[in-house]
C-alpha atoms as a PDB file:
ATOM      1  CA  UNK A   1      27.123  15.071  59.600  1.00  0.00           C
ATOM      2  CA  UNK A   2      29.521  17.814  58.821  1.00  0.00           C
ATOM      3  CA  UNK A   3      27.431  20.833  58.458  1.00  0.00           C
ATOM      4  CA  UNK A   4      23.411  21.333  58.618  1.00  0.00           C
ATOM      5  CA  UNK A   5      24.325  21.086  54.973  1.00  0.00           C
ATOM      6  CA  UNK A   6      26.692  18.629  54.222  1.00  0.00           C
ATOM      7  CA  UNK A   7      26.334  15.230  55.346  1.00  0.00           C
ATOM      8  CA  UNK A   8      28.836  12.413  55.142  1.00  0.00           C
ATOM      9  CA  UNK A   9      27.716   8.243  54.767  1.00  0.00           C
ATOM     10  CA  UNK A  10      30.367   5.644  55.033  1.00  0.00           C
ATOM     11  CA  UNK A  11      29.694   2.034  53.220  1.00  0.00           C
ATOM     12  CA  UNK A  12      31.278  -0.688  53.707  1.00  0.00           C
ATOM     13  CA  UNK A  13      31.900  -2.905  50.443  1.00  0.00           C
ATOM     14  CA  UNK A  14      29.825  -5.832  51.547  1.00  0.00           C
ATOM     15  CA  UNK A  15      26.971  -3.232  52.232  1.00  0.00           C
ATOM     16  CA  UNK A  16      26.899  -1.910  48.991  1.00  0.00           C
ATOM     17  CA  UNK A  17      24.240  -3.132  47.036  1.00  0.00           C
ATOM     18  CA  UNK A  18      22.001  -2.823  49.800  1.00  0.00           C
ATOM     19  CA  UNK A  19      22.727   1.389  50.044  1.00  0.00           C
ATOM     20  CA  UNK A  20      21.394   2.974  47.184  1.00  0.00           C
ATOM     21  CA  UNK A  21      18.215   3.423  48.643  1.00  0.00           C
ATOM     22  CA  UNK A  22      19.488   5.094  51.889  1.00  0.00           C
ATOM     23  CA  UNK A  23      21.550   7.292  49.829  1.00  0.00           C
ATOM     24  CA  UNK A  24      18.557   8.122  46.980  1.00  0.00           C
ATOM     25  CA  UNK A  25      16.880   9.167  50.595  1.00  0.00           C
ATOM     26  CA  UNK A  26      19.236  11.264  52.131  1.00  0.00           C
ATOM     27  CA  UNK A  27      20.242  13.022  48.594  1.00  0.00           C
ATOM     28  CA  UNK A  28      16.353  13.456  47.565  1.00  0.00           C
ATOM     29  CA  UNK A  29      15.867  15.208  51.258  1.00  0.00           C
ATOM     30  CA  UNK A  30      18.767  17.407  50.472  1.00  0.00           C
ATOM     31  CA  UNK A  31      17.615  18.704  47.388  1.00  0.00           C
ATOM     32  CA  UNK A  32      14.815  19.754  48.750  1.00  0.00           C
ATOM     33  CA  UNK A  33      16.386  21.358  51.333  1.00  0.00           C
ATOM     34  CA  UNK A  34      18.441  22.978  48.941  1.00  0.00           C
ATOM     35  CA  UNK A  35      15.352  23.959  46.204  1.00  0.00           C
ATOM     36  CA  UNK A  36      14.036  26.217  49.533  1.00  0.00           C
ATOM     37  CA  UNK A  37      17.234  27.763  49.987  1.00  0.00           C
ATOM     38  CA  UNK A  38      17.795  31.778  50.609  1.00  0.00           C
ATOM     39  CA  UNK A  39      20.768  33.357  49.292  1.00  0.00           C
ATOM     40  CA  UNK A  40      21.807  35.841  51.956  1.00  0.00           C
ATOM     41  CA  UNK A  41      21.127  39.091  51.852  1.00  0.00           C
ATOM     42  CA  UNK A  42      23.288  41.524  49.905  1.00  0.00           C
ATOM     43  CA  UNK A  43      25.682  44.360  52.081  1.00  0.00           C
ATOM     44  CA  UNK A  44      24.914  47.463  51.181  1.00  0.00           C
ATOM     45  CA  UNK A  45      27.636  48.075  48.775  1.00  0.00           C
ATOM     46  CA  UNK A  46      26.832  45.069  46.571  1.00  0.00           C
ATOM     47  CA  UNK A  47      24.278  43.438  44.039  1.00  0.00           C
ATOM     48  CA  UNK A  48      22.844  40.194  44.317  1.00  0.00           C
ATOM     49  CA  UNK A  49      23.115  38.485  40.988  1.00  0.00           C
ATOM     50  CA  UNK A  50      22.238  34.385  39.937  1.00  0.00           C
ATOM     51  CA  UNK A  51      22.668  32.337  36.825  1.00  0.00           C
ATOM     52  CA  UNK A  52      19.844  31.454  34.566  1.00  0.00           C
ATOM     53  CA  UNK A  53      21.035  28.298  34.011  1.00  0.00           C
ATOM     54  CA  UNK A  54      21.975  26.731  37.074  1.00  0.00           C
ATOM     55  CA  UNK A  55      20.533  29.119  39.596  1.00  0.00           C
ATOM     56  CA  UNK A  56      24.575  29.559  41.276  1.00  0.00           C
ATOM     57  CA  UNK A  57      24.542  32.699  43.641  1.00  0.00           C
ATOM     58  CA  UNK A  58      27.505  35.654  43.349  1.00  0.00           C
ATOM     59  CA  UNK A  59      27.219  39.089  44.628  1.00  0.00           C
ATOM     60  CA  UNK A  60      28.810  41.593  42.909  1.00  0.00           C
ATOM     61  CA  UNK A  61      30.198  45.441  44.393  1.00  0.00           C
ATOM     62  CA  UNK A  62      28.465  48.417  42.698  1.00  0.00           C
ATOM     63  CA  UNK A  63      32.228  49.503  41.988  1.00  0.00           C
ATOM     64  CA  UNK A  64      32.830  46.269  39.546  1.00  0.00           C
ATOM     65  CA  UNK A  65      30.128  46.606  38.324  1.00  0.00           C
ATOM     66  CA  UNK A  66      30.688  49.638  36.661  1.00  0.00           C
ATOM     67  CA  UNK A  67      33.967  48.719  35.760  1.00  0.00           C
ATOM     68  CA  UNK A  68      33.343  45.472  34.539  1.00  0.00           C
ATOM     69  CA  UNK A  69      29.861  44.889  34.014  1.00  0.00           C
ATOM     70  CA  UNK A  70      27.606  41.486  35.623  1.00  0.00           C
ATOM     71  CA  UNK A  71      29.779  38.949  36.346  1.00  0.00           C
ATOM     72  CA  UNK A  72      29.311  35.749  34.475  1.00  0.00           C
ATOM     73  CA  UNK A  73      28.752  32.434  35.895  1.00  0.00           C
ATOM     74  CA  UNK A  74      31.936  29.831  36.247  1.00  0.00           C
ATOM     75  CA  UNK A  75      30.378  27.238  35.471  1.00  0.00           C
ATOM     76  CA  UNK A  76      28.018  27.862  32.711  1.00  0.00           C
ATOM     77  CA  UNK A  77      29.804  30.725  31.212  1.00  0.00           C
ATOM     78  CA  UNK A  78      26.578  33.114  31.000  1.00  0.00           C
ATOM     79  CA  UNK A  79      26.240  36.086  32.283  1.00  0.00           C
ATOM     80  CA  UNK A  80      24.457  36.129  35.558  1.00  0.00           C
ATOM     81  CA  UNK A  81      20.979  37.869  35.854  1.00  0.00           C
ATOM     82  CA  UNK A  82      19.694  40.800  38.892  1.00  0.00           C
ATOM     83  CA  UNK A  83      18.110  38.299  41.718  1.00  0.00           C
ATOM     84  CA  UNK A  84      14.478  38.305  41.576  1.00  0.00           C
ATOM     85  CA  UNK A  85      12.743  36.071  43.999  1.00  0.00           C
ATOM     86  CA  UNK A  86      10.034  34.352  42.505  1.00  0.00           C
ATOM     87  CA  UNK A  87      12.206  33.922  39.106  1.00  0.00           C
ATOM     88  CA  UNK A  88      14.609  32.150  41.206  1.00  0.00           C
ATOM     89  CA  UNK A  89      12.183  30.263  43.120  1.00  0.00           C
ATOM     90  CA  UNK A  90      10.872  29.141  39.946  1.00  0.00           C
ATOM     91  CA  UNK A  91      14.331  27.606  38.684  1.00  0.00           C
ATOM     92  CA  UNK A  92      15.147  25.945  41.763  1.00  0.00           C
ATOM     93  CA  UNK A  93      11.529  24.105  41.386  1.00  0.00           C
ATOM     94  CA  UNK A  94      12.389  23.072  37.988  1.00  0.00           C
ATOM     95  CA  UNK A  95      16.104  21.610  39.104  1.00  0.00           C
ATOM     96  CA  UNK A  96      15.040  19.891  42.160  1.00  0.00           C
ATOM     97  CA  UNK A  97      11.832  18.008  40.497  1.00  0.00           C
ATOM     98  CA  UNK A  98      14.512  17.300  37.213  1.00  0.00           C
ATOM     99  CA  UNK A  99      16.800  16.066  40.118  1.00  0.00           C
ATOM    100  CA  UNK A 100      14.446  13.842  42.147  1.00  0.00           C
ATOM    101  CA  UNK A 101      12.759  12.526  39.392  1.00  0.00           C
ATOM    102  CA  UNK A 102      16.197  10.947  38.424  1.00  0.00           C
ATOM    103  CA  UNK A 103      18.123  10.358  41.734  1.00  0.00           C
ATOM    104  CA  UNK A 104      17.774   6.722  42.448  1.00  0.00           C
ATOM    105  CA  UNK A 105      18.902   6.103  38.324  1.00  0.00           C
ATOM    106  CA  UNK A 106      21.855   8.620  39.697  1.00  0.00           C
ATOM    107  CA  UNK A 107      22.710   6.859  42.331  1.00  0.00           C
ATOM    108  CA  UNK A 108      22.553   3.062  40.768  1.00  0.00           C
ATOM    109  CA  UNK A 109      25.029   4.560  38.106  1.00  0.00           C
ATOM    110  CA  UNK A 110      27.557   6.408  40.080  1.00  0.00           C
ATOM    111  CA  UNK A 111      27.873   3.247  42.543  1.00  0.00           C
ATOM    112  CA  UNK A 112      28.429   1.176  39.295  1.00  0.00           C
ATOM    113  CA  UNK A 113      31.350   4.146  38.138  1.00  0.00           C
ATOM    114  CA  UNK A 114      32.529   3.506  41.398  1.00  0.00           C
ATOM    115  CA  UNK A 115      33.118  -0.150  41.416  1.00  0.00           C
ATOM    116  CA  UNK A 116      34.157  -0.627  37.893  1.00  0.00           C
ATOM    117  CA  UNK A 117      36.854   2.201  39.289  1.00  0.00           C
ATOM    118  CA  UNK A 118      37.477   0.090  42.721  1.00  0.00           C
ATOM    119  CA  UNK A 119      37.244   1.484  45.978  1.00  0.00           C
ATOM    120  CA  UNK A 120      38.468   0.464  49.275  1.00  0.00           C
ATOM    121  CA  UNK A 121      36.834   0.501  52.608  1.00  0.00           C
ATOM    122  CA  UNK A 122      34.790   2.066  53.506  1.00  0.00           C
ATOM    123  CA  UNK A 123      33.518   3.875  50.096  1.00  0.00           C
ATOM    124  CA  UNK A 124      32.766   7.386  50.896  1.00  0.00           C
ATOM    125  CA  UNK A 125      29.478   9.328  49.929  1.00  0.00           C
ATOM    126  CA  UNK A 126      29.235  13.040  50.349  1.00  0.00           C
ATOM    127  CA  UNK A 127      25.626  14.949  49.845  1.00  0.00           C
ATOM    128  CA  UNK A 128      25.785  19.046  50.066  1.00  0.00           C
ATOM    129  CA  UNK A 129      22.742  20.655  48.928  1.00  0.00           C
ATOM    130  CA  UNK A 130      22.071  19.949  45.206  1.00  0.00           C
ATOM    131  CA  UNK A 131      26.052  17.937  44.653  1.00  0.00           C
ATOM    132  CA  UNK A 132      26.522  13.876  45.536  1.00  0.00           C
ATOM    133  CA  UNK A 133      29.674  12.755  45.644  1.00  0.00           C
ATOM    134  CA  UNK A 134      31.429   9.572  45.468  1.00  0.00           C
ATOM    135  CA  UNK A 135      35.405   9.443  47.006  1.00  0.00           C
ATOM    136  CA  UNK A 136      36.348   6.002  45.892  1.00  0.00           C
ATOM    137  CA  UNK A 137      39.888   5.325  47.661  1.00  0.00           C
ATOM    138  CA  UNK A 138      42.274   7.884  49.169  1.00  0.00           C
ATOM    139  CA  UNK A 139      43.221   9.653  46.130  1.00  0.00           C
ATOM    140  CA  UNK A 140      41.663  12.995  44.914  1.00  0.00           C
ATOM    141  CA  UNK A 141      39.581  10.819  42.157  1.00  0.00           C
ATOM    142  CA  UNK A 142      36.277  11.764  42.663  1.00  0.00           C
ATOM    143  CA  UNK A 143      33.038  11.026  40.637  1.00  0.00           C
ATOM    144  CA  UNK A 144      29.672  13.288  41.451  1.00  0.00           C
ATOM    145  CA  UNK A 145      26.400  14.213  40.204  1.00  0.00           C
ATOM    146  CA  UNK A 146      25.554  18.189  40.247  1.00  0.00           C
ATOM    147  CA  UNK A 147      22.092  18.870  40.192  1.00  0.00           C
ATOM    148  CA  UNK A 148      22.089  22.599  39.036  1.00  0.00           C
ATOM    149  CA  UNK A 149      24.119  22.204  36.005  1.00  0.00           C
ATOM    150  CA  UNK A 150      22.493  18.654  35.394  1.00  0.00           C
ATOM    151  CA  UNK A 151      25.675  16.728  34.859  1.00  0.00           C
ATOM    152  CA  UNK A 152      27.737  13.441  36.012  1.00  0.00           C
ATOM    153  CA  UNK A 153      31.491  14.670  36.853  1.00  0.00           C
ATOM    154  CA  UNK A 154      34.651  13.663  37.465  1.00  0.00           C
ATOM    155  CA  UNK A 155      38.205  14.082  38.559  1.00  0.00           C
ATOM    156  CA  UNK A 156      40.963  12.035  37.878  1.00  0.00           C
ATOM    157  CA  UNK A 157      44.429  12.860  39.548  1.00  0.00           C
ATOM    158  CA  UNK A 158      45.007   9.421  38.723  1.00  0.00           C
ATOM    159  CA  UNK A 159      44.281   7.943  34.935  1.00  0.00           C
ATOM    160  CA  UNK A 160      46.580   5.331  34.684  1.00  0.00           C
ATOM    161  CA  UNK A 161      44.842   1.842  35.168  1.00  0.00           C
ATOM    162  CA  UNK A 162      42.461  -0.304  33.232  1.00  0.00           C
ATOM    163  CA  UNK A 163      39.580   0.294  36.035  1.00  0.00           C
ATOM    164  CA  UNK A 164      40.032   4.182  35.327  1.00  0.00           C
ATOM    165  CA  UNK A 165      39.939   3.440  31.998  1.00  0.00           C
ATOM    166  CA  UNK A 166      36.380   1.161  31.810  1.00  0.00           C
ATOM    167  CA  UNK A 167      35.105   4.048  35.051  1.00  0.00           C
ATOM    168  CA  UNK A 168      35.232   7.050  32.776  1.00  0.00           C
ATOM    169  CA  UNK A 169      33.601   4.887  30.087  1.00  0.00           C
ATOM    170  CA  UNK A 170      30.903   4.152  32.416  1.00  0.00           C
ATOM    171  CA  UNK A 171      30.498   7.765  33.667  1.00  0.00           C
ATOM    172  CA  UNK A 172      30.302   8.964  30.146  1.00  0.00           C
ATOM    173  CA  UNK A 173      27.518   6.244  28.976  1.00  0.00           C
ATOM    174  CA  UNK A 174      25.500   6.613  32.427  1.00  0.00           C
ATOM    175  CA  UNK A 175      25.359  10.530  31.872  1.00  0.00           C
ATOM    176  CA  UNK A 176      23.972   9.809  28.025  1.00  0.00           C
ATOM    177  CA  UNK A 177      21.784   7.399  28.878  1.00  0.00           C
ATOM    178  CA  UNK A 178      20.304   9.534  31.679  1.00  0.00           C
ATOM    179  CA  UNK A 179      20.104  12.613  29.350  1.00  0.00           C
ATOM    180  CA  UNK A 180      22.933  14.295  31.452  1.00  0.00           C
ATOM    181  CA  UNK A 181      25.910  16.257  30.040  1.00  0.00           C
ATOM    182  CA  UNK A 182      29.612  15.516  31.487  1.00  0.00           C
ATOM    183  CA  UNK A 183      32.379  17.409  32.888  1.00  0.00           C
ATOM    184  CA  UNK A 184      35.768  15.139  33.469  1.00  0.00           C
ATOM    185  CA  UNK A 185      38.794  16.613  34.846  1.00  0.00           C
ATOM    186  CA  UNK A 186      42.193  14.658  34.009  1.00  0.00           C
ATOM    187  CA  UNK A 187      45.325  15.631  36.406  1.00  0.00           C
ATOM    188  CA  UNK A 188      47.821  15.438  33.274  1.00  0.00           C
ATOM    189  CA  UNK A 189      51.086  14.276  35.391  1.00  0.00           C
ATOM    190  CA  UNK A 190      49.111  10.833  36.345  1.00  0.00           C
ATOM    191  CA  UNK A 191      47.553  10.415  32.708  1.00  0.00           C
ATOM    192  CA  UNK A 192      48.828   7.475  31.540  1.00  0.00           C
ATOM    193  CA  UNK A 193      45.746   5.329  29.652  1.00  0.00           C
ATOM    194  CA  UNK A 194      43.841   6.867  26.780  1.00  0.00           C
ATOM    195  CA  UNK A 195      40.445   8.197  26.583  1.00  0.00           C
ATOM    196  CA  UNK A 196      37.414   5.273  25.928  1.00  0.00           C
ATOM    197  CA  UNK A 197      35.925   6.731  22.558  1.00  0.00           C
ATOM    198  CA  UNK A 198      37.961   8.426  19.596  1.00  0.00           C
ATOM    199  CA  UNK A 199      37.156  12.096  18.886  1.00  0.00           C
ATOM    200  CA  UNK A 200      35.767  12.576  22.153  1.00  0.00           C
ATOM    201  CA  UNK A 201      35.970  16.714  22.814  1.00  0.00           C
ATOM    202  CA  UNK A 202      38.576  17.310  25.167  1.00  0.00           C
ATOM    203  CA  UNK A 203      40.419  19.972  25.625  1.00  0.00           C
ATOM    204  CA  UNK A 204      43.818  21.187  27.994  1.00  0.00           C
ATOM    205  CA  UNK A 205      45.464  23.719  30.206  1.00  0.00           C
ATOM    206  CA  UNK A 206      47.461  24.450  33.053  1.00  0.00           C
ATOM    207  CA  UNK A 207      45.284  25.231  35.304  1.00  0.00           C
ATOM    208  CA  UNK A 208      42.699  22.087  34.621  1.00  0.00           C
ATOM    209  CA  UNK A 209      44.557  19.663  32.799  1.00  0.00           C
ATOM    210  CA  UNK A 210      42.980  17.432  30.465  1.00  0.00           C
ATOM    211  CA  UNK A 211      38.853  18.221  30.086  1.00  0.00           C
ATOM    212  CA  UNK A 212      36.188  16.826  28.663  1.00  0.00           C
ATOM    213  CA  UNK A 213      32.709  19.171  28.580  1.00  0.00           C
ATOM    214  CA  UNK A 214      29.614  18.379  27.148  1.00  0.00           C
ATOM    215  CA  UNK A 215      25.868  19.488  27.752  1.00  0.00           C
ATOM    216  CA  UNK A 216      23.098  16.530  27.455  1.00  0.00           C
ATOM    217  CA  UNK A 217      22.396  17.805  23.868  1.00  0.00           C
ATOM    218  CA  UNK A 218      26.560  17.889  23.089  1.00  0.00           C
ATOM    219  CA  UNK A 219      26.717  13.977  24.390  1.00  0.00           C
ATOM    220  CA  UNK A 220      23.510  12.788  22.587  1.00  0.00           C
ATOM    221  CA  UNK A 221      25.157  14.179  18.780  1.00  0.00           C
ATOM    222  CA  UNK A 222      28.341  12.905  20.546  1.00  0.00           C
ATOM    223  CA  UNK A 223      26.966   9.561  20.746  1.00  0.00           C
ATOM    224  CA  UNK A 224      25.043   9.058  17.428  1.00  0.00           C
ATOM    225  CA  UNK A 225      28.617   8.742  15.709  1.00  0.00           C
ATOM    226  CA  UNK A 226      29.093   5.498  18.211  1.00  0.00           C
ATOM    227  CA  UNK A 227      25.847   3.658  17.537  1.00  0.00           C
ATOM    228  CA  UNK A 228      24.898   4.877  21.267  1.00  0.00           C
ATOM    229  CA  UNK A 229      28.168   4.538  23.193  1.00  0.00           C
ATOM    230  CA  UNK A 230      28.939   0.891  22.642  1.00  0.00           C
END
């Protein structure tokens, strides 16, 4: 265990099959660790402030604020609402039962991305709070499940072999067929196989490389044009 927070599991590849339940466990104890969660308080020079959506936490200095207004939230690019207790309390509830009603599906998936990707031993399995993640190999590549914004993720610093190739096929198909939207990150110096489906909406810059976005309801119109991701 890293943190009261964060806790680290090791598998070895013969173990594998046999560890989705231990990790559905530990992850489904975590969210609910994480749905009772209390943002700390503000200082007296700032505002507490969360997102609608995904229930992130930012505090904000009464001097922005009049300068530039609420800040908005990074990763669902709203703006973020005054903090309010029982509102919040409320939209953790909803995420956490949305969460644990699906973990052990999450889990079975992401250990299939995993090994369609390859990993060596031992594979290694990160839970903090409301995030799983999944470090195949020694790399950066890195395949997760976030809970608040109800998505399967990835990041590839390196794209450039058949098993990444078939791995972010998988990812994209498990997050559709769990009614999950995607986020996948492509380093674009190591990018050397194409992306699995034709049209797919990706987009690029410097600062994230290739990217590929989609809420549940994005992926599900996504994946009518492909007779359900075949």
């Amino acid at each position: 265990m890293i943190t009261e927070t964060r806790i680290k599991i090791k598998i070895n590849r013969a173990d594998v099959s046999k560890s989705a339940q231990e990790i559905t466990e530990v992850f489904s104890e975590s969210l609910k660790k994480w749905r009772e969660e209390e943002p700390r308080r503000a200082n007296k020079d700032e505002k507490l402030f969360y997102c609608p959506i995904c229930s992130h936490i930012a505090t904000e200095t009464y001097y922005r604020l009049k300068k530039y207004g609420r800040p908005r939230c990074l990763r669902c690019d709203v703006e973020m609402v005054e903090f309010d207790r029982n509102r919040f309390r409320e939209l953790r509830q909803r995420l956490t039962d949305e969460a644990l009603s699906i973990a052990p599906h999450v889990v079975e998936a992401l250990l299939k991305v995993v090994e369609t990707h390859g990993f060596t031993d031992p594979l290694v399995v990160e839970i903090d709070k409301g995030e799983l993640r999944f470090k195949p190999d020694l790399t950066p590549n890195v395949f997760r499940y976030n809970a608040s914004t109800k998505r399967l993720e990835a990041f590839y610093y390196y794209y450039d072999t058949q098993k990444h190739f078939e791995s972010l096929k998988a990812l994209i198909k498990a997050a559709w067929k769990l009614g999950l939207g995607v986020l996948v990150r492509i380093y674009p110096d190591h990018m050397r196989m194409p992306l699995p489906y034709r049209n797919l909406p990706a987009s690029y810059d410097i600062f994230n490389g290739h990217e590929i976005k989609m809420t549940a309801e994005e992926l599900w119109g996504f994946a009518r044009g492909y007779g359900g991701l075949y």
